[in-house]
N, C-alpha and C. Protein backbone atom coordinates (compact mmCIF):
# COMPACT_ATOMS: atom_id res chain seq x y z
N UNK A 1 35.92 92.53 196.48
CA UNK A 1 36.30 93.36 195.38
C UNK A 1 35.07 93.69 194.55
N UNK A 2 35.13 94.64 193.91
CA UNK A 2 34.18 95.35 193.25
C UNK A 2 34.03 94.64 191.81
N UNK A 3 33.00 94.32 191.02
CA UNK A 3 32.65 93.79 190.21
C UNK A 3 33.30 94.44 188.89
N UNK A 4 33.58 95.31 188.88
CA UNK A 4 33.82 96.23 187.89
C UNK A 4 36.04 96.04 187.70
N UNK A 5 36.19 95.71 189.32
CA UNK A 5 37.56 95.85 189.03
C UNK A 5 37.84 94.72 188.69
N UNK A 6 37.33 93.44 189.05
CA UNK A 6 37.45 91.89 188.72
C UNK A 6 37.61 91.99 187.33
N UNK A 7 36.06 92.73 186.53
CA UNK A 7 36.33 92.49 184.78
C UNK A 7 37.80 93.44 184.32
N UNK A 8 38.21 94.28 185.19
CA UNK A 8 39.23 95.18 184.58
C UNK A 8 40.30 94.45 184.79
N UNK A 9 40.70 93.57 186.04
CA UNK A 9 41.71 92.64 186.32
C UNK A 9 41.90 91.65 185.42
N UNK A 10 40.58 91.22 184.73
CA UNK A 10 40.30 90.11 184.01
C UNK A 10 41.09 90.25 182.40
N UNK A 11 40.34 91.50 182.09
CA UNK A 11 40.89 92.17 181.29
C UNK A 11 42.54 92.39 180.51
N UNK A 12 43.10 92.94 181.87
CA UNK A 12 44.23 93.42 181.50
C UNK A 12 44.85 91.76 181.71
N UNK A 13 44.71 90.78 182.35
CA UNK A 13 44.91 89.39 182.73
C UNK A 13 45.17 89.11 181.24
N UNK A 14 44.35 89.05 180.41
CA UNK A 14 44.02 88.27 179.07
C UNK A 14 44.58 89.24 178.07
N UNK A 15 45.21 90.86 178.45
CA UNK A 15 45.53 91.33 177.73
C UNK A 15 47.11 91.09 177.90
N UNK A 16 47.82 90.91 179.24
CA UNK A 16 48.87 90.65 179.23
C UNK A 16 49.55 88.99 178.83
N UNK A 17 48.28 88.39 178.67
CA UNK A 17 49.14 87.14 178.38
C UNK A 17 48.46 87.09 176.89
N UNK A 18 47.99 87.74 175.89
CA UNK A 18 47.90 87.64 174.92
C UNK A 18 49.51 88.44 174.69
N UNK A 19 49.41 89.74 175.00
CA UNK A 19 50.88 90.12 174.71
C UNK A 19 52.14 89.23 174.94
N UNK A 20 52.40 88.51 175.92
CA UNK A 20 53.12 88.01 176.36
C UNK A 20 53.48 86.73 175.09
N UNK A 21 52.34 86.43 174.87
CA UNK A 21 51.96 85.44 174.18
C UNK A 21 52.87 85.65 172.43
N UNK A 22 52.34 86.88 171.90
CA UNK A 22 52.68 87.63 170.59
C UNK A 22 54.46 87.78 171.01
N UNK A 23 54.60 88.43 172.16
CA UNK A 23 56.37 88.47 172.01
C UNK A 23 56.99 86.86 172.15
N UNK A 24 56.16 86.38 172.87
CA UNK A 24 56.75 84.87 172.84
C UNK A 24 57.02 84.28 171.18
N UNK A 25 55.98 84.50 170.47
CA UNK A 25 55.71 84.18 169.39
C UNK A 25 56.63 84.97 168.52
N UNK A 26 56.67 86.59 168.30
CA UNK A 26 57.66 87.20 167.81
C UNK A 26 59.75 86.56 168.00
N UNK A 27 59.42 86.97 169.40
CA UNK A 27 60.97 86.23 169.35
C UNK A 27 61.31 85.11 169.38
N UNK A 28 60.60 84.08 169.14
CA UNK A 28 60.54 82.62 168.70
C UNK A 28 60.81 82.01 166.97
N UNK A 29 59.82 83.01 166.26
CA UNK A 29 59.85 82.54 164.52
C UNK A 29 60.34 83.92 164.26
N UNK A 30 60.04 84.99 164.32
CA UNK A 30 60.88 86.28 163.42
C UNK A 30 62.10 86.58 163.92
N UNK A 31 62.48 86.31 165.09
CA UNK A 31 64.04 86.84 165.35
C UNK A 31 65.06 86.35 164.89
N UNK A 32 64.35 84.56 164.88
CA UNK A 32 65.62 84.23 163.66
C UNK A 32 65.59 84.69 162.44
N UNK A 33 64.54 84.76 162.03
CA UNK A 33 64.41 84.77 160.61
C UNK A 33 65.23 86.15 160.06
N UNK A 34 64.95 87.24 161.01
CA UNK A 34 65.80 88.18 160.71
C UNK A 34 67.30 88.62 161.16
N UNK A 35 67.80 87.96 162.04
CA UNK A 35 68.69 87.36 162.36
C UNK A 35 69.67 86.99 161.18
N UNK A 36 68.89 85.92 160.73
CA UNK A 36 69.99 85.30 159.32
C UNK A 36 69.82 85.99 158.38
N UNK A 37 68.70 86.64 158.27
CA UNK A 37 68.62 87.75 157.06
C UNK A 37 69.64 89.09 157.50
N UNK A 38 69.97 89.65 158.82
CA UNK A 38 70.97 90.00 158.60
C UNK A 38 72.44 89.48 158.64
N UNK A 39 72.06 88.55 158.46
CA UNK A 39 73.89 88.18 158.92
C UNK A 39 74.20 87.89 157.24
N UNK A 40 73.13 87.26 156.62
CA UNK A 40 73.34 87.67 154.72
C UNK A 40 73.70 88.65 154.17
N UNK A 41 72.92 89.99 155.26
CA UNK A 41 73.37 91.22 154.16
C UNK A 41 74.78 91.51 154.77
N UNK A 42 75.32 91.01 156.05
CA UNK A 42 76.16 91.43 156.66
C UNK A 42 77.54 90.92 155.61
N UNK A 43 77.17 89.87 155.40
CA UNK A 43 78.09 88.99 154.59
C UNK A 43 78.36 89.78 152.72
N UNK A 44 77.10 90.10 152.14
CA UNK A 44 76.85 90.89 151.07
C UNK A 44 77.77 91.97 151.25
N UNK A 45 77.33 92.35 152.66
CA UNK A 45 77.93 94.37 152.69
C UNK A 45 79.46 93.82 152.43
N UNK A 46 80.25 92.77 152.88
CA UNK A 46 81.69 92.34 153.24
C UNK A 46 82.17 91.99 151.59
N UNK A 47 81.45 90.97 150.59
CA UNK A 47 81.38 91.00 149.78
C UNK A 47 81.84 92.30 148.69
N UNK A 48 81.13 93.42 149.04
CA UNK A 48 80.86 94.19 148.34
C UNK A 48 81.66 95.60 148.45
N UNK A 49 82.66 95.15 149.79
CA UNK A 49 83.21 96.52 150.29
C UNK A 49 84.70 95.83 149.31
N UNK A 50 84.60 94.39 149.80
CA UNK A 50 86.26 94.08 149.09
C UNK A 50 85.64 94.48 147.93
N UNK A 51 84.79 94.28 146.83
CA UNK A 51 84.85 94.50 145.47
C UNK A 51 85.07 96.21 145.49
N UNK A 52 84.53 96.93 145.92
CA UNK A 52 84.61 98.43 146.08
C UNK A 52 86.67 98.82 146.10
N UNK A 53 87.03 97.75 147.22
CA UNK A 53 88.44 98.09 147.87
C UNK A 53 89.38 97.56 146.52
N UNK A 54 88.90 96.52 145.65
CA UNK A 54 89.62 96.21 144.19
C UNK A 54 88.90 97.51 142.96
N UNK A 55 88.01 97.83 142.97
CA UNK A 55 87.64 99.01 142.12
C UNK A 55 88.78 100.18 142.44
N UNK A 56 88.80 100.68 143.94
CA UNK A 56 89.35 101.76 144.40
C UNK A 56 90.65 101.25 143.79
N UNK A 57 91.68 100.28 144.24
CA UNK A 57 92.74 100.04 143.62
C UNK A 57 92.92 100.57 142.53
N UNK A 58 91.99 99.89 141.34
CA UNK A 58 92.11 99.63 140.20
C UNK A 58 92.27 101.28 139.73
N UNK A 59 91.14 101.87 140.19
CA UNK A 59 91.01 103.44 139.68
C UNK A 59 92.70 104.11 139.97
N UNK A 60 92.94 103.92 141.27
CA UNK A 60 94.08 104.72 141.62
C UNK A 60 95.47 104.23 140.80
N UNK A 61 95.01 103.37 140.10
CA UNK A 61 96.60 102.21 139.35
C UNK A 61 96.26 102.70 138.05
N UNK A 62 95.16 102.95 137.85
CA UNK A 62 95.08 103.07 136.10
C UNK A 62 95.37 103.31 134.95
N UNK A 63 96.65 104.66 135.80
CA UNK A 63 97.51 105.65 135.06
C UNK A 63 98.36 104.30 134.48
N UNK A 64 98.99 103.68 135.95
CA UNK A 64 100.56 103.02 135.55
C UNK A 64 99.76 101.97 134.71
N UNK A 65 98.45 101.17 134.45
CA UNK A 65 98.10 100.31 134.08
C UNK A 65 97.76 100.78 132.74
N UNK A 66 97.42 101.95 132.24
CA UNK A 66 97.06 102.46 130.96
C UNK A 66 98.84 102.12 129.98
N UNK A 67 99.57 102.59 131.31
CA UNK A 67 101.01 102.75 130.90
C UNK A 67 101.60 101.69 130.55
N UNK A 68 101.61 100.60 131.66
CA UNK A 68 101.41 99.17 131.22
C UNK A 68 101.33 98.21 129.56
N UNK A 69 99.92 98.82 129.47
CA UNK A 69 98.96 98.31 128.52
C UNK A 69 99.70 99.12 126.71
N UNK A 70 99.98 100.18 126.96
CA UNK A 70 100.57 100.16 126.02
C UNK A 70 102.57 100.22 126.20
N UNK A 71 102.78 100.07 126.64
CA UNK A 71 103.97 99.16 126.37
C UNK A 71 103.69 97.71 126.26
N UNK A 72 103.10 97.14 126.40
CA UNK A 72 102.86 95.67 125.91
C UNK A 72 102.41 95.77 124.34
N UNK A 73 101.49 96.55 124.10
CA UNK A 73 100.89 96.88 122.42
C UNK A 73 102.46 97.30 121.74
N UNK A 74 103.42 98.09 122.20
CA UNK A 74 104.33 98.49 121.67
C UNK A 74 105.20 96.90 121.42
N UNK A 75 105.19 96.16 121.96
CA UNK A 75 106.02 94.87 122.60
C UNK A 75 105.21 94.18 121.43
N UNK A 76 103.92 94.22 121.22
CA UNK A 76 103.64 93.05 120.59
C UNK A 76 103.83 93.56 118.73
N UNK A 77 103.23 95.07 118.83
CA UNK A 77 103.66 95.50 117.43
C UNK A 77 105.34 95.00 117.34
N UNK A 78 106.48 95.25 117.83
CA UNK A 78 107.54 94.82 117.35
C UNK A 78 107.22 93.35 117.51
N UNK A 79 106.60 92.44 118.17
CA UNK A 79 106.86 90.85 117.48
C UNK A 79 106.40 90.17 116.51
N UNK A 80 105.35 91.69 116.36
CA UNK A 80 104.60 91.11 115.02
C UNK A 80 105.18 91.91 113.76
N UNK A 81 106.11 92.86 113.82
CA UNK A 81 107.35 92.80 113.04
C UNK A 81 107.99 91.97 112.49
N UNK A 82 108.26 91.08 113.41
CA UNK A 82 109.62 90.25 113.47
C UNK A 82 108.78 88.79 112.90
N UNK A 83 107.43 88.76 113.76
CA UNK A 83 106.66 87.02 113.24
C UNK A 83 105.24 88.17 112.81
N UNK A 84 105.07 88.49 112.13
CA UNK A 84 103.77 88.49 111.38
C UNK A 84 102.48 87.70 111.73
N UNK A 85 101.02 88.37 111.49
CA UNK A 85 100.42 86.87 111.74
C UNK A 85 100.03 86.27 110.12
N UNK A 86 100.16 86.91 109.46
CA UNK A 86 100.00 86.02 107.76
C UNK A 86 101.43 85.70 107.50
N UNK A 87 101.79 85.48 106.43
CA UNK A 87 102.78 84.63 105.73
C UNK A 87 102.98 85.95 104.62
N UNK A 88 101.86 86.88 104.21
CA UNK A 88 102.20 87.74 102.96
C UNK A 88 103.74 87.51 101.95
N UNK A 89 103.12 86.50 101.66
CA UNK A 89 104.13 85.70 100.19
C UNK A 89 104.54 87.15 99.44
N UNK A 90 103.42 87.76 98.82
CA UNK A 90 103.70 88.77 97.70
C UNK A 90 104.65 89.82 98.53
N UNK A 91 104.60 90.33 99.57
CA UNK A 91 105.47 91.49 99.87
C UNK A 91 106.89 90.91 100.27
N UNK A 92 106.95 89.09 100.42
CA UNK A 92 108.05 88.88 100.72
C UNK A 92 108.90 88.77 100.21
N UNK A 93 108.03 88.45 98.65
CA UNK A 93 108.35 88.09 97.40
C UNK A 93 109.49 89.55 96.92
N UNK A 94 108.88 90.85 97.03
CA UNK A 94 109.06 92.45 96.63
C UNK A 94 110.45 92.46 97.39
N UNK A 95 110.38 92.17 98.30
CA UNK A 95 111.16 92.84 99.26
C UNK A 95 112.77 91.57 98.87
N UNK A 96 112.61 90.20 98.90
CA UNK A 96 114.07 89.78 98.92
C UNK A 96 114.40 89.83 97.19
N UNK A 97 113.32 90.51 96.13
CA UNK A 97 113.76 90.50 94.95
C UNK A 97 114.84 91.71 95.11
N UNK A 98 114.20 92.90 95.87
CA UNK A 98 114.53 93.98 95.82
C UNK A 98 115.60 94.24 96.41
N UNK A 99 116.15 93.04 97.71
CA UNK A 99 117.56 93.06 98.12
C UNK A 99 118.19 92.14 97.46
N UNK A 100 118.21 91.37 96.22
CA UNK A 100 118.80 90.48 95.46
C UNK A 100 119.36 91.49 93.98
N UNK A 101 118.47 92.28 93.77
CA UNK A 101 118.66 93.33 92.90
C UNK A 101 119.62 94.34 93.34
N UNK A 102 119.74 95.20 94.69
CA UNK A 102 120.40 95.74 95.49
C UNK A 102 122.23 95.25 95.75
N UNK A 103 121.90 93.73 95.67
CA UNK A 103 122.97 93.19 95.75
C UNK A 103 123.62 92.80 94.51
N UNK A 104 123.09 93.07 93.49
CA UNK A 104 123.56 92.96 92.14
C UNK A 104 123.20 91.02 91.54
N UNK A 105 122.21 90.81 92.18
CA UNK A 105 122.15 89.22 92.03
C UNK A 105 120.59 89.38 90.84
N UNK A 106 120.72 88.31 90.49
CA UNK A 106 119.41 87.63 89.65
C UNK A 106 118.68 86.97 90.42
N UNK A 107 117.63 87.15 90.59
CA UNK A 107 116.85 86.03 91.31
C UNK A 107 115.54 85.26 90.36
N UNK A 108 116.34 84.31 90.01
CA UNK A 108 115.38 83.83 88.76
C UNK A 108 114.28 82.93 89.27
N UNK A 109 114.55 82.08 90.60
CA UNK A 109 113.33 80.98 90.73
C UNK A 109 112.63 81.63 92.51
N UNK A 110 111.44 81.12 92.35
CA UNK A 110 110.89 81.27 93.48
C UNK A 110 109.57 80.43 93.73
N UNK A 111 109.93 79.68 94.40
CA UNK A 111 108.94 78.92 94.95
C UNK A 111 108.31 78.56 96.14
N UNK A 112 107.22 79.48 96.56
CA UNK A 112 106.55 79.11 98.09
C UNK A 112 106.44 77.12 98.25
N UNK A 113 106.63 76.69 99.63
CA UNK A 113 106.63 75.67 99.68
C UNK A 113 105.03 75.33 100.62
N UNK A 114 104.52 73.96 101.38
CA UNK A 114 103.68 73.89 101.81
C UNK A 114 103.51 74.77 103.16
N UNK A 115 102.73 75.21 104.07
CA UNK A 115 102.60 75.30 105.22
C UNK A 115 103.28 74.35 106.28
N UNK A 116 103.91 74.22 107.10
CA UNK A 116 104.28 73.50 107.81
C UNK A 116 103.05 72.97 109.44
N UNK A 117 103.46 71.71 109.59
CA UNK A 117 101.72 71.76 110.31
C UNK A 117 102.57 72.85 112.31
N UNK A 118 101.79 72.96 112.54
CA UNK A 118 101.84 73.85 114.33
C UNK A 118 102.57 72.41 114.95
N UNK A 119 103.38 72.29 115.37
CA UNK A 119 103.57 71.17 116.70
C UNK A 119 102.94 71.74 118.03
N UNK A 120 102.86 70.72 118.78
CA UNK A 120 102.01 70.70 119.78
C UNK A 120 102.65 71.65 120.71
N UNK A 121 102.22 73.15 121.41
CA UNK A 121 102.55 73.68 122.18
C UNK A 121 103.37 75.07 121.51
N UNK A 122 103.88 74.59 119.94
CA UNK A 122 104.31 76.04 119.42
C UNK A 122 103.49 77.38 118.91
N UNK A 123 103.76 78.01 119.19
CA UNK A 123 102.89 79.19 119.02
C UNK A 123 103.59 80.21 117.58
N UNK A 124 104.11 78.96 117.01
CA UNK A 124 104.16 79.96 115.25
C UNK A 124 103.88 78.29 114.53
N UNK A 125 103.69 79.12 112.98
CA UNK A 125 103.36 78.18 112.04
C UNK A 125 104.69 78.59 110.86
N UNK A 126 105.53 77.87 110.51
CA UNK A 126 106.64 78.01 109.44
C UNK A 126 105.89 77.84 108.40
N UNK A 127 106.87 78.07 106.93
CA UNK A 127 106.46 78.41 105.73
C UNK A 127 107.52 78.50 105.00
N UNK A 128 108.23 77.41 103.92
CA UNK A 128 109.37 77.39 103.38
C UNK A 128 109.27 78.01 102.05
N UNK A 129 110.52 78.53 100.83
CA UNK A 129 110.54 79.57 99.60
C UNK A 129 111.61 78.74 99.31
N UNK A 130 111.33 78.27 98.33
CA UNK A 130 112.48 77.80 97.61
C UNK A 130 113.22 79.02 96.65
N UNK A 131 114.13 79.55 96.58
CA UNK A 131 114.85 79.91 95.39
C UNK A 131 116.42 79.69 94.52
N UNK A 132 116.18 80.28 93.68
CA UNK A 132 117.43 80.55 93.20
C UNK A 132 118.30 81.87 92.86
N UNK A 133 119.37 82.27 92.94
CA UNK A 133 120.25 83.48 92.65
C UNK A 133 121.19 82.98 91.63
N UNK A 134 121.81 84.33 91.29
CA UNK A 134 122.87 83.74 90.32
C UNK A 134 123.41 85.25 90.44
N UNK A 135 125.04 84.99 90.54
CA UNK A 135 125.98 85.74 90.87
C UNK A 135 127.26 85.85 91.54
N UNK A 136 127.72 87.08 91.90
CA UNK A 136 128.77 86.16 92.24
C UNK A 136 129.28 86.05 93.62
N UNK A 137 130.12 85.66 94.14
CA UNK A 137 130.02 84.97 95.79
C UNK A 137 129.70 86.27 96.87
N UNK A 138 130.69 87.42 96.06
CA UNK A 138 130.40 89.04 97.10
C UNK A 138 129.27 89.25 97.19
N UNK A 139 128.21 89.10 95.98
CA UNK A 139 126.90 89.31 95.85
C UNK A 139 125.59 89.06 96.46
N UNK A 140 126.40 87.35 96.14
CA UNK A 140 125.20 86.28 97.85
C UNK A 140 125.66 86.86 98.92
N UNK A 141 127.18 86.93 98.99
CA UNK A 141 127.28 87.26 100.71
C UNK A 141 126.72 88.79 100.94
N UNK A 142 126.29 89.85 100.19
CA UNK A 142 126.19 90.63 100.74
C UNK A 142 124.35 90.85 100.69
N UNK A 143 123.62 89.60 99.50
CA UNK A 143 122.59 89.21 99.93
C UNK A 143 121.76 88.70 101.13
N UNK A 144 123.08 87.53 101.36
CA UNK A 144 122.00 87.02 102.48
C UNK A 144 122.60 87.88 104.14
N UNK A 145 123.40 88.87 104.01
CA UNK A 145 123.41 89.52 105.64
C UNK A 145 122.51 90.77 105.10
N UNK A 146 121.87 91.11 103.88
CA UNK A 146 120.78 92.24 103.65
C UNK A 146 119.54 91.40 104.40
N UNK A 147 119.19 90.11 104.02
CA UNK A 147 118.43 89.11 104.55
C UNK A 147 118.20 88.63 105.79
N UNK A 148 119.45 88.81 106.53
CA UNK A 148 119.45 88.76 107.75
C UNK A 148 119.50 89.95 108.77
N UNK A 149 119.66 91.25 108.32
CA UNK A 149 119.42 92.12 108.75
C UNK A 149 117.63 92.86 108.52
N UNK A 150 116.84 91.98 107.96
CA UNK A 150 115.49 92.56 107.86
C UNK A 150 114.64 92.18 109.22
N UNK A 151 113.44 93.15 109.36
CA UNK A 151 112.98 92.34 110.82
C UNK A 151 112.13 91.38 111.01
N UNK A 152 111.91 90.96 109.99
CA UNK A 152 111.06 89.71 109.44
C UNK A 152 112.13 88.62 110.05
N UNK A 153 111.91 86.85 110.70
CA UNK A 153 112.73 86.22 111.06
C UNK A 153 112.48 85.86 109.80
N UNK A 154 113.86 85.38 109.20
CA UNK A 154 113.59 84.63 107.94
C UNK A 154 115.32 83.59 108.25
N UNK A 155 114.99 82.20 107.90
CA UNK A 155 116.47 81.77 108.37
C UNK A 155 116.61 80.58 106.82
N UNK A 156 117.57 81.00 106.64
CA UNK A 156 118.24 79.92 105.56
C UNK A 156 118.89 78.85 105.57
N UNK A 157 117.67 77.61 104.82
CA UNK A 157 118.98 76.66 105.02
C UNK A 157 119.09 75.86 103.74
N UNK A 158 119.84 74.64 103.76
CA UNK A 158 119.94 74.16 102.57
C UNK A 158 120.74 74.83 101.17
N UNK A 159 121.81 75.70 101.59
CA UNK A 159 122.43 76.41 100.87
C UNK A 159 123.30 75.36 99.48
N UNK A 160 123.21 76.14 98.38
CA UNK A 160 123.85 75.37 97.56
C UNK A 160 124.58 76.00 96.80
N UNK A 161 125.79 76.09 96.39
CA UNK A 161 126.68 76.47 95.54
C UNK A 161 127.13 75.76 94.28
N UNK A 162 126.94 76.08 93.20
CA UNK A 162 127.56 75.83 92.10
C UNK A 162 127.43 76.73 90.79
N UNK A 163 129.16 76.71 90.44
CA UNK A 163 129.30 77.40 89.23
C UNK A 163 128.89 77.41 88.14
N UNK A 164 128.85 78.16 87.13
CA UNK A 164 128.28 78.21 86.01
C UNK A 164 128.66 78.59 85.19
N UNK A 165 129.47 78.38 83.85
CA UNK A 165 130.34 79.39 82.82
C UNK A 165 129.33 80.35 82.08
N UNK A 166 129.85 81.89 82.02
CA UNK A 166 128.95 82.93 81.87
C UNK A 166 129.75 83.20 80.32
N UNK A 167 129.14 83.08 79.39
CA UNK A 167 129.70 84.05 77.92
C UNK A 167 129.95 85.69 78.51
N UNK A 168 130.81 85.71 77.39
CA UNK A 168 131.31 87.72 77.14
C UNK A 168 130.15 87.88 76.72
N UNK A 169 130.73 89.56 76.40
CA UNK A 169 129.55 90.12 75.54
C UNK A 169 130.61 91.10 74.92
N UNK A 170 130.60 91.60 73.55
CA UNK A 170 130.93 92.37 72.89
C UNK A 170 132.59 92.76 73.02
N UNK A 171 133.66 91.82 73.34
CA UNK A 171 134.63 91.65 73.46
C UNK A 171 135.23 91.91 75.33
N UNK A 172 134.04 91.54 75.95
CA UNK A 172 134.32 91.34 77.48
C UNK A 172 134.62 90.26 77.09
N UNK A 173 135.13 89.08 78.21
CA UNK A 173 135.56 88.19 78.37
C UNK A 173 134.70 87.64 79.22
N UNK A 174 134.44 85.99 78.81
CA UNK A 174 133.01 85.76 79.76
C UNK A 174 133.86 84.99 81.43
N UNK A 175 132.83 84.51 82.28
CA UNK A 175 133.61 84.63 83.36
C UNK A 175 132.79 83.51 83.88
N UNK A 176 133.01 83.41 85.68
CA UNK A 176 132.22 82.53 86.37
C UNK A 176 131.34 82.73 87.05
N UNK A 177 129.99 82.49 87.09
CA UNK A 177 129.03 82.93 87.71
C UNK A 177 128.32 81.98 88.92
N UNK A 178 128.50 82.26 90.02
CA UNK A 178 127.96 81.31 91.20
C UNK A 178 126.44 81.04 91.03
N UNK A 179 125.72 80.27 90.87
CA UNK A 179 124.26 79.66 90.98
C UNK A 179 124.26 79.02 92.57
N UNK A 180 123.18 80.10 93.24
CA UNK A 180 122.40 79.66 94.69
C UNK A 180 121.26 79.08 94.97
N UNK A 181 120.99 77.75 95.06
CA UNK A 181 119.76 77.58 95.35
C UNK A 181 119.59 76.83 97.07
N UNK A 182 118.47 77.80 97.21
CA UNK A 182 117.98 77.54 98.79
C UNK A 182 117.11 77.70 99.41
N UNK A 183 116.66 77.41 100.41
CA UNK A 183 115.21 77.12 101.25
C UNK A 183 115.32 78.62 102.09
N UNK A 184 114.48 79.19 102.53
CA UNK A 184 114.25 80.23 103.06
C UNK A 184 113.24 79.61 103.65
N UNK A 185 113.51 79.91 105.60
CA UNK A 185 111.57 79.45 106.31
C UNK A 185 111.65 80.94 106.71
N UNK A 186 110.33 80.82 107.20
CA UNK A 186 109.86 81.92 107.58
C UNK A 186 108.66 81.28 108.51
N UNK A 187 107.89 82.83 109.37
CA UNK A 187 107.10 82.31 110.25
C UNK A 187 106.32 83.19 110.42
N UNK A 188 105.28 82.58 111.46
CA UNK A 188 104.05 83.27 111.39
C UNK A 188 103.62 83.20 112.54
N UNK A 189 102.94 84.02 113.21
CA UNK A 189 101.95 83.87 114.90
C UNK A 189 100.76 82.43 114.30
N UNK A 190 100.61 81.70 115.16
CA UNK A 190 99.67 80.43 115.14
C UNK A 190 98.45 81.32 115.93
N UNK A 191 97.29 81.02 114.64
CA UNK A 191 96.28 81.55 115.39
C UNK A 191 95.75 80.93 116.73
């Protein structure tokens, strides 16, 4: 053989097992490596299609969920009608003078009582009113169903009855006047 083809044999000899060598080497340390690097994004892309497939939901529901959302606001404005989250003494104060007056009654005493403490797991806080009325029995009774028809919960207990002799006036004849005294609770959303 010719001297010239030996170095070219030689050559391509050392060029193919250097190559050989580099793919050995390539698919030995990088194929895994990218390998698990895709099977991460593969896992990411899976990740990311369910979050896409709960977005898409969400968008296409939004109407009935807007719809949702305020009927619950409507739901909670009426319970906070009915339970308030303060106690507002003064307007409660206005309001059963103003159906005690309505009902032709006196309401001479009024006394907020302590806070009552939350028991464990209730989600209101009570609040007792002591008062008194004076009048006569049609009067309370048509007091306390004005009282029970408001949308405030307000519940009465501790009812007390006793009479009272009322003087005339100017040749009326004096008469009997019923004296009410009683606890009124009331309630409140627990923050």
């Amino acid at each position: 053989m010719n001297k010239q083809l030996k170095v070219v044999l030689v050559i391509m000899l050392i060029g193919f097992g250097y190559a050989g060598y580099e793919f050995y080497d390539f698919y030995a340390t990088d194929v895994p490596v990218m390998e698990k690097a895709r099977v991460q994004k593969e896992q990411e892309l899976a990740k990311q299609e369910v979050q896409l497939k709960k977005l898409q939901d969400f968008a296409q529901n939004i109407e009935s969920i807007k719809q949702e959302l305020r009927e619950l606001n409507l739901q909670l404005e009426t319970a906070l009608e009915h339970m308030p989250r303060s106690f507002n003494l003064s307007g409660l104060l206005r309001k059963l003078t103003m159906l005690a007056q309505n009902s032709g009654l006196d309401l001479s005493t009024f006394r907020p009582g302590k806070d009552e403490v939350k028991t464990e797991g209730a989600f209101y806080v009570a609040t007792t009113i002591n008062f008194e009325l004076q009048g006569s029995f049609t009067e309370i009774l048509t007091f306390l169903d004005q009282v029970a028809r408001l949308k405030r919960i307000i519940s009465i207990d501790h009812l007390d009855l006793s009479t009272r002799s009322v003087a005339g006036s100017e040749g009326k004849p004096g008469g009997v006047s019923l004296v009410t005294t009683a606890v009124a609770r009331t309630y409140r959303f627990a923050d």
